[in-house]
C-alpha atoms as a PDB file:
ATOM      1  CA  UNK A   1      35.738 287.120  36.399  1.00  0.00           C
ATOM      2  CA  UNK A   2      36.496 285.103  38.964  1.00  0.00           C
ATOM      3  CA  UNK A   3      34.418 281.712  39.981  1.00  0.00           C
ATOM      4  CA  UNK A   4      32.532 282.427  43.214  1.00  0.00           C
ATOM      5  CA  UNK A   5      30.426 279.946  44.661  1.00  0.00           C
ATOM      6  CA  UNK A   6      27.182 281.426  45.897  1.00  0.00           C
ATOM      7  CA  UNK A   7      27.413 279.635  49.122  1.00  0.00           C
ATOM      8  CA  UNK A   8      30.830 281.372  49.826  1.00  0.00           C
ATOM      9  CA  UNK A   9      31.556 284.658  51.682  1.00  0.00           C
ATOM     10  CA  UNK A  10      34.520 286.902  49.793  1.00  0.00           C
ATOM     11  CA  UNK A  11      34.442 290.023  51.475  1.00  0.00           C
ATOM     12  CA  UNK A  12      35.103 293.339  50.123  1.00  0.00           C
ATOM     13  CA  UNK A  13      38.445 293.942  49.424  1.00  0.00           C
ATOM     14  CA  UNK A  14      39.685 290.767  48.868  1.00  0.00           C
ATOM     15  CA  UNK A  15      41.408 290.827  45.381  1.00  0.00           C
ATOM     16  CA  UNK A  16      40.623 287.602  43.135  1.00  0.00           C
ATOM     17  CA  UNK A  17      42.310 286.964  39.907  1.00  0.00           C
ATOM     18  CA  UNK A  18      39.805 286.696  36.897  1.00  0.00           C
ATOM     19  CA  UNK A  19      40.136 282.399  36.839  1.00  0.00           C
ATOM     20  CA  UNK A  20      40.207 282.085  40.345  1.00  0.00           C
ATOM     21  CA  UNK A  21      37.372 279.430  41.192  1.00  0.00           C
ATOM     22  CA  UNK A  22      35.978 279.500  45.074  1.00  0.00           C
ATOM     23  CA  UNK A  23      34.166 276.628  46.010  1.00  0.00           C
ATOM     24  CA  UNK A  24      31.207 276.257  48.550  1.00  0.00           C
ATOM     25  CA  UNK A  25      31.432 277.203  52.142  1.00  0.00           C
ATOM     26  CA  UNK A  26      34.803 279.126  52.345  1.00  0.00           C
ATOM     27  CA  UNK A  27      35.202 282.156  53.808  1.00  0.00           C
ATOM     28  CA  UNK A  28      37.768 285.176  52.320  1.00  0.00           C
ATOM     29  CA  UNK A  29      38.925 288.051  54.552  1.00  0.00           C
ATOM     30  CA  UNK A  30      39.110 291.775  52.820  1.00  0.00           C
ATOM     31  CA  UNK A  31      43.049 291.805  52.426  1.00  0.00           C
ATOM     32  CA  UNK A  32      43.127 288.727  50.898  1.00  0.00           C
ATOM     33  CA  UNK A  33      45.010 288.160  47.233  1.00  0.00           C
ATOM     34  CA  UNK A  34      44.356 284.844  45.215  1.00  0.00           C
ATOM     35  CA  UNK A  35      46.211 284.554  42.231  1.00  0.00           C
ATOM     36  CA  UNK A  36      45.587 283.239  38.453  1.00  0.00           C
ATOM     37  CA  UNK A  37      43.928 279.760  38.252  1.00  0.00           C
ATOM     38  CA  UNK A  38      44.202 279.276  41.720  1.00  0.00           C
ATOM     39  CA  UNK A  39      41.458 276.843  43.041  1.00  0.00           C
ATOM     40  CA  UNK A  40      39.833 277.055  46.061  1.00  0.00           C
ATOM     41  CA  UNK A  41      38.089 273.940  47.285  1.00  0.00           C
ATOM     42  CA  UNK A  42      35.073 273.941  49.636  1.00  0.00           C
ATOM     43  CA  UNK A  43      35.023 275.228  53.746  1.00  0.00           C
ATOM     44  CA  UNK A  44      38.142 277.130  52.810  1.00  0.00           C
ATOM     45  CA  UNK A  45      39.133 279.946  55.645  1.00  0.00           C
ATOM     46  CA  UNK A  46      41.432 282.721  54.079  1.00  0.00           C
ATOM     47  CA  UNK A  47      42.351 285.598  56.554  1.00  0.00           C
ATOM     48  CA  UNK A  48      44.549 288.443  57.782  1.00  0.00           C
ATOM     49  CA  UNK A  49      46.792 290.052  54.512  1.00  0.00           C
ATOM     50  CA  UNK A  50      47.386 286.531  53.074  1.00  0.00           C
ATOM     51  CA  UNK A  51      48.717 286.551  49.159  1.00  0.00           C
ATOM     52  CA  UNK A  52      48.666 283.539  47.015  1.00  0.00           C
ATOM     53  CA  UNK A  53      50.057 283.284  43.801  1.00  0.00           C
ATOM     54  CA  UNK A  54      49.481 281.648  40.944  1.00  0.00           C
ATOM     55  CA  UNK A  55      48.413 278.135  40.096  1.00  0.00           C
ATOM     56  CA  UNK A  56      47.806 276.851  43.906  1.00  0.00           C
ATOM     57  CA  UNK A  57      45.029 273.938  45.235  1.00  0.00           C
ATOM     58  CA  UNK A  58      43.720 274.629  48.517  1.00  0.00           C
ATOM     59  CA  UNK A  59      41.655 271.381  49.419  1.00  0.00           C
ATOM     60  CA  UNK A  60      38.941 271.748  51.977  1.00  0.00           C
ATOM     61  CA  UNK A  61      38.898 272.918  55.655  1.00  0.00           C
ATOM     62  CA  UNK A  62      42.005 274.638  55.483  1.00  0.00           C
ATOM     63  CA  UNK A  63      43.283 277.521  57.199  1.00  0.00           C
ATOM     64  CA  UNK A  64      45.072 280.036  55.738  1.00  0.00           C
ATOM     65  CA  UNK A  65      46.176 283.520  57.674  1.00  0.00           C
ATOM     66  CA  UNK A  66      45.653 282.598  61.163  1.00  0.00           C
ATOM     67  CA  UNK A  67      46.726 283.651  64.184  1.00  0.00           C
ATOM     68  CA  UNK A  68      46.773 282.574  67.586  1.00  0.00           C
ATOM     69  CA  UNK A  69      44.787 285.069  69.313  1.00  0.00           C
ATOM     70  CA  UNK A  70      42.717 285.152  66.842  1.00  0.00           C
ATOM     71  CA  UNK A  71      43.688 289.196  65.425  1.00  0.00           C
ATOM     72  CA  UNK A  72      43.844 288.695  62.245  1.00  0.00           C
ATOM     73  CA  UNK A  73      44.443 292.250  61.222  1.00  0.00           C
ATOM     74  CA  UNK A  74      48.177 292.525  62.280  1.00  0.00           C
ATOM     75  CA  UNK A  75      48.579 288.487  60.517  1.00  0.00           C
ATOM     76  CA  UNK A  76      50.462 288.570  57.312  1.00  0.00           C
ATOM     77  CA  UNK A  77      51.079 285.392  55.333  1.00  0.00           C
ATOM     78  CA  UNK A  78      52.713 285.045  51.647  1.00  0.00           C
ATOM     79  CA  UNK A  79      52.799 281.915  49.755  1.00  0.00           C
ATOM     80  CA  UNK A  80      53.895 281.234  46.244  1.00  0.00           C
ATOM     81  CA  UNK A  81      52.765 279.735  42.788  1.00  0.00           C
ATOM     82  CA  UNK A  82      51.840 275.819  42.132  1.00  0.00           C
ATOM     83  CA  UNK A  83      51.381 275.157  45.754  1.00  0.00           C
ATOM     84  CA  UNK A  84      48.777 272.149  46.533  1.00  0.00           C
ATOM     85  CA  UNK A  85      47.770 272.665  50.209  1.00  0.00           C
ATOM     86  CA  UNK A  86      45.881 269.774  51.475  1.00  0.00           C
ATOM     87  CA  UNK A  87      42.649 269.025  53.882  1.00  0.00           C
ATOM     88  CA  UNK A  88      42.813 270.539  57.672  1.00  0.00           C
ATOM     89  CA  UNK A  89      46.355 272.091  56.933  1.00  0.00           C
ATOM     90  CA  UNK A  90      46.601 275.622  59.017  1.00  0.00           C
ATOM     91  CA  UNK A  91      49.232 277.932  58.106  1.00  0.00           C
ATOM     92  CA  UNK A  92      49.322 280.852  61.121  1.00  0.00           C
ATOM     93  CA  UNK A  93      50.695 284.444  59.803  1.00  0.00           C
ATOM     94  CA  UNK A  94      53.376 286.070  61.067  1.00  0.00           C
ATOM     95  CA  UNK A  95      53.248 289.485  62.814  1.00  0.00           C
ATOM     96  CA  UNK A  96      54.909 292.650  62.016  1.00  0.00           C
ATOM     97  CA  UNK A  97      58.203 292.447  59.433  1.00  0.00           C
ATOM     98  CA  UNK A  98      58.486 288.627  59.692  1.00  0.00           C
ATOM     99  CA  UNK A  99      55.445 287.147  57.880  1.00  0.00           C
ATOM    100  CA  UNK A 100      54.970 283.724  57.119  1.00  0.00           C
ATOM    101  CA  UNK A 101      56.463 282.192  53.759  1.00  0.00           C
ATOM    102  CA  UNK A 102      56.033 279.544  51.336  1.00  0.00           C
ATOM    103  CA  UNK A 103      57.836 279.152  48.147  1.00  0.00           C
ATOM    104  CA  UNK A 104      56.445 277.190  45.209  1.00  0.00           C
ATOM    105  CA  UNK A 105      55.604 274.154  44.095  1.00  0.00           C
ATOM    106  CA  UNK A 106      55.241 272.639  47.807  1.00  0.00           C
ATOM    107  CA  UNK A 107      52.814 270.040  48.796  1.00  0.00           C
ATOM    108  CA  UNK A 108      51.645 270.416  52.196  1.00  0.00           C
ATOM    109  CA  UNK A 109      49.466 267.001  53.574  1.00  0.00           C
ATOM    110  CA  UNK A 110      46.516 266.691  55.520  1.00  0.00           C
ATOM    111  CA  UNK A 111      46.688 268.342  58.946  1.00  0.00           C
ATOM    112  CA  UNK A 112      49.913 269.440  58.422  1.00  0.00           C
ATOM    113  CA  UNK A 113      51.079 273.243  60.372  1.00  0.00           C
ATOM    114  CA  UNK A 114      53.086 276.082  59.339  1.00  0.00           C
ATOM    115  CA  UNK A 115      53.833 278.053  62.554  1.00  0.00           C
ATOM    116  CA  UNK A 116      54.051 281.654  62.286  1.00  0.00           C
ATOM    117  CA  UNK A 117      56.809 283.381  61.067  1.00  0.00           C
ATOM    118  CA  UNK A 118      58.179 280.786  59.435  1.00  0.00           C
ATOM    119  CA  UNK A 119      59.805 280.387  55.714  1.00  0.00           C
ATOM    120  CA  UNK A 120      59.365 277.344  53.528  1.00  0.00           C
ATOM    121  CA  UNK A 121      61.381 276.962  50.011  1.00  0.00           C
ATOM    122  CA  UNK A 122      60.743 275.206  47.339  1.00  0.00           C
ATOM    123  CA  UNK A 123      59.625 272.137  46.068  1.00  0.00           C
ATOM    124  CA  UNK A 124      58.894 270.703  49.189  1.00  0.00           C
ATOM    125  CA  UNK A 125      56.716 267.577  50.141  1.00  0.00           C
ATOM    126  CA  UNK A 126      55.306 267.573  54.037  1.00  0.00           C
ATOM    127  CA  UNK A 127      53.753 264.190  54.922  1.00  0.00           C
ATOM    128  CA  UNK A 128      50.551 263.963  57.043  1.00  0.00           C
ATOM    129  CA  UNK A 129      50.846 265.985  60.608  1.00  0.00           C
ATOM    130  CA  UNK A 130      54.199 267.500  59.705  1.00  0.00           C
ATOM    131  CA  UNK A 131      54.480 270.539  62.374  1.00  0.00           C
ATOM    132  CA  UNK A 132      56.157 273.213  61.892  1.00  0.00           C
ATOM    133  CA  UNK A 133      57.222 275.517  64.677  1.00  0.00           C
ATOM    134  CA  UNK A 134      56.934 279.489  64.902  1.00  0.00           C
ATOM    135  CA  UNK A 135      60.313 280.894  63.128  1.00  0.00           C
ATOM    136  CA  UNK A 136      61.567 278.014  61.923  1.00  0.00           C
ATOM    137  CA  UNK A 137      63.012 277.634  58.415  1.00  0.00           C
ATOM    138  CA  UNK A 138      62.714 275.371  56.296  1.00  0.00           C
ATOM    139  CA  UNK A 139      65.348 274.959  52.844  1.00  0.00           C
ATOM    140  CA  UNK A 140      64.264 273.938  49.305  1.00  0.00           C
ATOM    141  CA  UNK A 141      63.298 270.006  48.215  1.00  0.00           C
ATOM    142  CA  UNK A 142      63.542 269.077  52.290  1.00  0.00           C
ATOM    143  CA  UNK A 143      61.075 265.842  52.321  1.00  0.00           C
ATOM    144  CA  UNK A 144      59.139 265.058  55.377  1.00  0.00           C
ATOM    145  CA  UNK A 145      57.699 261.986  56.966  1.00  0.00           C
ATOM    146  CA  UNK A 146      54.522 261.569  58.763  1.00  0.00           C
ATOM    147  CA  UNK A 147      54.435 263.392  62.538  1.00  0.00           C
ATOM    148  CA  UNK A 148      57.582 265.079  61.692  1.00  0.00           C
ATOM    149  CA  UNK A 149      58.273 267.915  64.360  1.00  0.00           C
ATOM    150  CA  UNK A 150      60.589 271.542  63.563  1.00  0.00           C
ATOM    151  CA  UNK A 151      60.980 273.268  66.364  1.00  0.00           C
ATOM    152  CA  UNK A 152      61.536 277.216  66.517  1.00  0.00           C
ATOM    153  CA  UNK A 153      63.471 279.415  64.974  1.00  0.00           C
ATOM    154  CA  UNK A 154      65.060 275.654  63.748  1.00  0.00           C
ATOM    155  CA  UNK A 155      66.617 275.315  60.276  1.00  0.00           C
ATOM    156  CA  UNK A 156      66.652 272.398  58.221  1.00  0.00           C
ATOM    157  CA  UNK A 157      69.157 272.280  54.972  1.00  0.00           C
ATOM    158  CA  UNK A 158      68.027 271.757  51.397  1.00  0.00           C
ATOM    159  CA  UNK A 159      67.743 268.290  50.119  1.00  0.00           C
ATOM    160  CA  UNK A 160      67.317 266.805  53.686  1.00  0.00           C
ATOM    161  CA  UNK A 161      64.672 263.576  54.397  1.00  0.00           C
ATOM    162  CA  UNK A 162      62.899 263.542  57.720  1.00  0.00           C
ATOM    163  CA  UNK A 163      61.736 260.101  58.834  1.00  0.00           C
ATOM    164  CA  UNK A 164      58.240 259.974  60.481  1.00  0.00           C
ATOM    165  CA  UNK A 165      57.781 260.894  64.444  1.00  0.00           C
ATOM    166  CA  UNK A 166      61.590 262.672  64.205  1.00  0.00           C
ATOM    167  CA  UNK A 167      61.788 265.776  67.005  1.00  0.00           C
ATOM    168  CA  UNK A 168      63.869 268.707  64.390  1.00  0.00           C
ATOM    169  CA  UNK A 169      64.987 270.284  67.999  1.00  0.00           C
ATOM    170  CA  UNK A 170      68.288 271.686  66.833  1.00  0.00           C
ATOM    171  CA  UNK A 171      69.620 272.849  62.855  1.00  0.00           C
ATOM    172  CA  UNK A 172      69.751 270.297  60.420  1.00  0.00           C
ATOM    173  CA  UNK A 173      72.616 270.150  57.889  1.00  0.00           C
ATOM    174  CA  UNK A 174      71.726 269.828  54.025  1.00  0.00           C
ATOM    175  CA  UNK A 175      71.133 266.561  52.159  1.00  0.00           C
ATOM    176  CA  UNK A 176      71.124 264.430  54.963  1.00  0.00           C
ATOM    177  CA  UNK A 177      69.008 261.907  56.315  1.00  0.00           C
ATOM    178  CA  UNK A 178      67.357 262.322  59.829  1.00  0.00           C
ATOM    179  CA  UNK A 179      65.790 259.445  62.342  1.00  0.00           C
ATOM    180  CA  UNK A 180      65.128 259.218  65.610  1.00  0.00           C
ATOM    181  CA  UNK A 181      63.897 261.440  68.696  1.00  0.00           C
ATOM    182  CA  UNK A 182      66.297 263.537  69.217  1.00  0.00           C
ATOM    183  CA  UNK A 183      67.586 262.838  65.812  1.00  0.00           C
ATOM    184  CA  UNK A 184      70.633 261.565  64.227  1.00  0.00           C
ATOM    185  CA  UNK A 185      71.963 261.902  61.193  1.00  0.00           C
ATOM    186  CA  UNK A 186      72.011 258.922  59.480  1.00  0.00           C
ATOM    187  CA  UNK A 187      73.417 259.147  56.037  1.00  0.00           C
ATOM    188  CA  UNK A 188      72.979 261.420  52.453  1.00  0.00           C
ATOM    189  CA  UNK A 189      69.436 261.458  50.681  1.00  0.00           C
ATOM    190  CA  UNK A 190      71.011 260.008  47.637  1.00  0.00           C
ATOM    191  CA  UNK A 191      67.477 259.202  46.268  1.00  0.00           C
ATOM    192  CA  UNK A 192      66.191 262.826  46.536  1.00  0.00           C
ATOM    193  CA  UNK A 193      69.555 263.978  45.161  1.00  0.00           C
ATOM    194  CA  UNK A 194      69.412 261.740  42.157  1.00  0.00           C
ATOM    195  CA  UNK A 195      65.526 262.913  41.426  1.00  0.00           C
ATOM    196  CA  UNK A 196      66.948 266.286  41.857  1.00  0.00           C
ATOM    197  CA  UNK A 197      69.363 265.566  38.915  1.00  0.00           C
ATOM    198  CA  UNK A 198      72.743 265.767  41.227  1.00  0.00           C
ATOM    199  CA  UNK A 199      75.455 263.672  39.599  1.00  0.00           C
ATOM    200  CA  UNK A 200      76.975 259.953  40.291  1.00  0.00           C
ATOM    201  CA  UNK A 201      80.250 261.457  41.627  1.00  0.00           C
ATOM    202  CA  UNK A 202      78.614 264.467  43.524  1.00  0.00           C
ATOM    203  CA  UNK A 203      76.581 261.813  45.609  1.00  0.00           C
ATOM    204  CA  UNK A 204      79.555 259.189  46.551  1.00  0.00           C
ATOM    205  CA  UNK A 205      81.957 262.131  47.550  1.00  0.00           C
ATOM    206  CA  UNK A 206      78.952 263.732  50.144  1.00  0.00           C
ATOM    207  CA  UNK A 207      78.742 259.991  51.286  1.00  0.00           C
ATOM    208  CA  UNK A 208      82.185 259.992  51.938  1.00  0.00           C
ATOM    209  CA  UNK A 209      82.252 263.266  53.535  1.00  0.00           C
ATOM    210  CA  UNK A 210      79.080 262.259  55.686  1.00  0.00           C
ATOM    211  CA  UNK A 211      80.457 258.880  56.641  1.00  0.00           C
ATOM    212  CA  UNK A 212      83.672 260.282  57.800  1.00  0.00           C
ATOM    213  CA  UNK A 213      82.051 263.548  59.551  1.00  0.00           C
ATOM    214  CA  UNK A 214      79.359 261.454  61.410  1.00  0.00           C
ATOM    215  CA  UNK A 215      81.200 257.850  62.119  1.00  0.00           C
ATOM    216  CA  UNK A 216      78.579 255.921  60.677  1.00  0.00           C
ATOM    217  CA  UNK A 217      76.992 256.962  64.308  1.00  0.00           C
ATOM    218  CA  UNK A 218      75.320 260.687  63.706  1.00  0.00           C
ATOM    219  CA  UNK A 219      77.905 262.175  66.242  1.00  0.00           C
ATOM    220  CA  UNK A 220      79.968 264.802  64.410  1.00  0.00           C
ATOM    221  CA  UNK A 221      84.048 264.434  64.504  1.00  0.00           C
ATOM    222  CA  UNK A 222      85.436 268.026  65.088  1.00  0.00           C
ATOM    223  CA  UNK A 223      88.768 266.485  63.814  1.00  0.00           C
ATOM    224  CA  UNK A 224      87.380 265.601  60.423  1.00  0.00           C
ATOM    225  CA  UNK A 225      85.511 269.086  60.329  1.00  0.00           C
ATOM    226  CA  UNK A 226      88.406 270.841  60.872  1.00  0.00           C
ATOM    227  CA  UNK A 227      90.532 269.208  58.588  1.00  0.00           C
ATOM    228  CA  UNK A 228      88.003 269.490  55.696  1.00  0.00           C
ATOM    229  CA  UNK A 229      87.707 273.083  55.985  1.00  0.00           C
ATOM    230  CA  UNK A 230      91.246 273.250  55.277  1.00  0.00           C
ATOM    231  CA  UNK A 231      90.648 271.679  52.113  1.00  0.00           C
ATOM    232  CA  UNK A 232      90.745 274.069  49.638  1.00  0.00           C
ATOM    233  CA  UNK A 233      89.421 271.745  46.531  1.00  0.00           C
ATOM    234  CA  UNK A 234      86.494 270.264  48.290  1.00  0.00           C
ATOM    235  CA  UNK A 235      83.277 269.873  45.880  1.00  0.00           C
ATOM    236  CA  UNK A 236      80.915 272.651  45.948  1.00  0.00           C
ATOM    237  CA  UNK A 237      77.901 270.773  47.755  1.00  0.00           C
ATOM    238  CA  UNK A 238      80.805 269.931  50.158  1.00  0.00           C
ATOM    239  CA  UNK A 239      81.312 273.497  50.932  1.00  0.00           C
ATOM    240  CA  UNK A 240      77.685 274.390  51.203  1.00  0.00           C
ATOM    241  CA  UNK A 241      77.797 271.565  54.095  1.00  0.00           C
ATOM    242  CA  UNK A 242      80.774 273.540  55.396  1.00  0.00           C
ATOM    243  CA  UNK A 243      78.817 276.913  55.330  1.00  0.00           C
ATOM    244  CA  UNK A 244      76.510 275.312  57.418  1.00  0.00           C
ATOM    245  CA  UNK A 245      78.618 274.325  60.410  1.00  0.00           C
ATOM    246  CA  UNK A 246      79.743 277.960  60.064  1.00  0.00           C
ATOM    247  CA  UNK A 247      76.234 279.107  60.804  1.00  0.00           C
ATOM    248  CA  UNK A 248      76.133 276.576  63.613  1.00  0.00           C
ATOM    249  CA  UNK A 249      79.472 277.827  65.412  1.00  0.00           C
ATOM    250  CA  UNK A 250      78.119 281.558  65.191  1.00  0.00           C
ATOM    251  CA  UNK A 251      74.818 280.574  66.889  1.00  0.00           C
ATOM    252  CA  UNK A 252      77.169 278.517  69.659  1.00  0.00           C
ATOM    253  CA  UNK A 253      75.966 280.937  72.611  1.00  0.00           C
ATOM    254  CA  UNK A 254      72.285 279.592  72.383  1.00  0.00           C
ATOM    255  CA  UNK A 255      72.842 276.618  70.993  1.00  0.00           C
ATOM    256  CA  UNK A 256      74.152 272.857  72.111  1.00  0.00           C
ATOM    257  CA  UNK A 257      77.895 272.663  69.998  1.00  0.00           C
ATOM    258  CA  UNK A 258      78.977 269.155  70.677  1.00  0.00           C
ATOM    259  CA  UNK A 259      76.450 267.825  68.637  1.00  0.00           C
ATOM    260  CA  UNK A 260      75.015 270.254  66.516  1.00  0.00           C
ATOM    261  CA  UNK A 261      74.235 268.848  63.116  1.00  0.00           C
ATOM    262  CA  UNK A 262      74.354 265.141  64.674  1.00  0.00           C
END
């Protein structure tokens, strides 16, 4: 049976794992689902048809479910297992057949948003006031600094670092490193890569590939693009940075080309 504090509301309907522990003051809508040893601090809010997995921390005066105007009934929000959600965090749901998404083992800071309709992967660590806009996606083991802003319906690529007050306002390629307002990319995130077990030589040939792509400058060469898609024995993280331009060049119409990815 689950843990209930008697000082919280779980309405009926709301489906609770047997070790799920609620503490004091939170609030849990009828289509909620809260999975196995899942804790729930105090002055929780859970709403809408929000499903958590297994194994998560939800720290107090959290938000969980939203939405904007407040109709919680068409909201729809999934998130995954080993997820630690800190204090005054508010992840909005997502209407109709794009609900909001969270992998696993992400760590969202204090006052941190997740717009609606948005996707996060895994392994992911937000830093304090992160916001992230409706739509916007966001790839596995990204790091984020403080005040980091994704815009809508923006991507940013696995493995990429965020430095703090950066404006996301166009797609971010993978395992980079980001500054500035609008940002620039400013090199590979060899230390992320390293924690994330990627080899010695996989690392120096992205930083070769980055340093000749970008100019040392975060402006993209379209020469050095070209000529390393010819390349047919380019390393394998080299072609998922490849893929990515792809995606980039097919979303030209609504997008500014000349430096996407810079």
């Amino acid at each position: 049976m689950a843990d209930i504090s008697p000082y919280s509301i779980v309405e009926k309907g709301a489906k609770l794992a047997q070790n799920v522990r609620v503490g004091p003051f939170c609030y849990i809508g009828p289509r909620v689902t809260i999975g196995a040893g899942t804790v729930i601090e105090s002055n929780v809010t859970i709403v809408g048809a929000t499903e958590l997995g297994e194994q998560n921390r939800v720290f107090p005066m959290a938000v969980l479910g939203a939405t904007r105007d407040g109709d919680e009934e068409k909201g729809r929000c999934i998130i995954g297992d080993a997820n630690s959600i800190r204090e005054h965090v508010a992840v909005y749901a997502g209407a109709g057949k794009k609900p909001t998404k969270i992998g696993r083992n992400n760590l969202v800071m204090i006052a941190s948003q997740v717009g609606a309709g948005s996707t996060i992967g895994d392994h992911g660590i937000f830093a304090n006031c992160t916001h992230i806009d409706p739509g916007a996606v966001i790839e596995d083991y990204v790091r984020t600094s403080a005040f980091t802003y994704v815009g809508e319906n923006v991507t940013v690529g696995a493995y990429t670092f965020v430095a703090g007050f950066v404006q996301v306002d166009h797609d971010a390629p993978p395992y980079a490193m980001l500054q500035g307002s609008p940002y620039r990319v400013r090199g590979v995130n060899s230390h992320n890569l390293k924690a994330c077990g990627f080899g010695e030589a996989d690392i120096r040939e992205l930083k070769r590939v980055f340093r000749d792509l970008f100019n040392g400058e975060g402006n993209l060469d379209e020469e050095v693009l070209n000529r390393l898609r010819k390349d047919r024995k380019s390393n394998s993280h080299v072609k998922t940075l490849l893929k990515y331009f792809g995606a980039v060049e097919k979303d030209a119409p609504a997008r500014e080309t000349d430096d996407a990815g810079a």
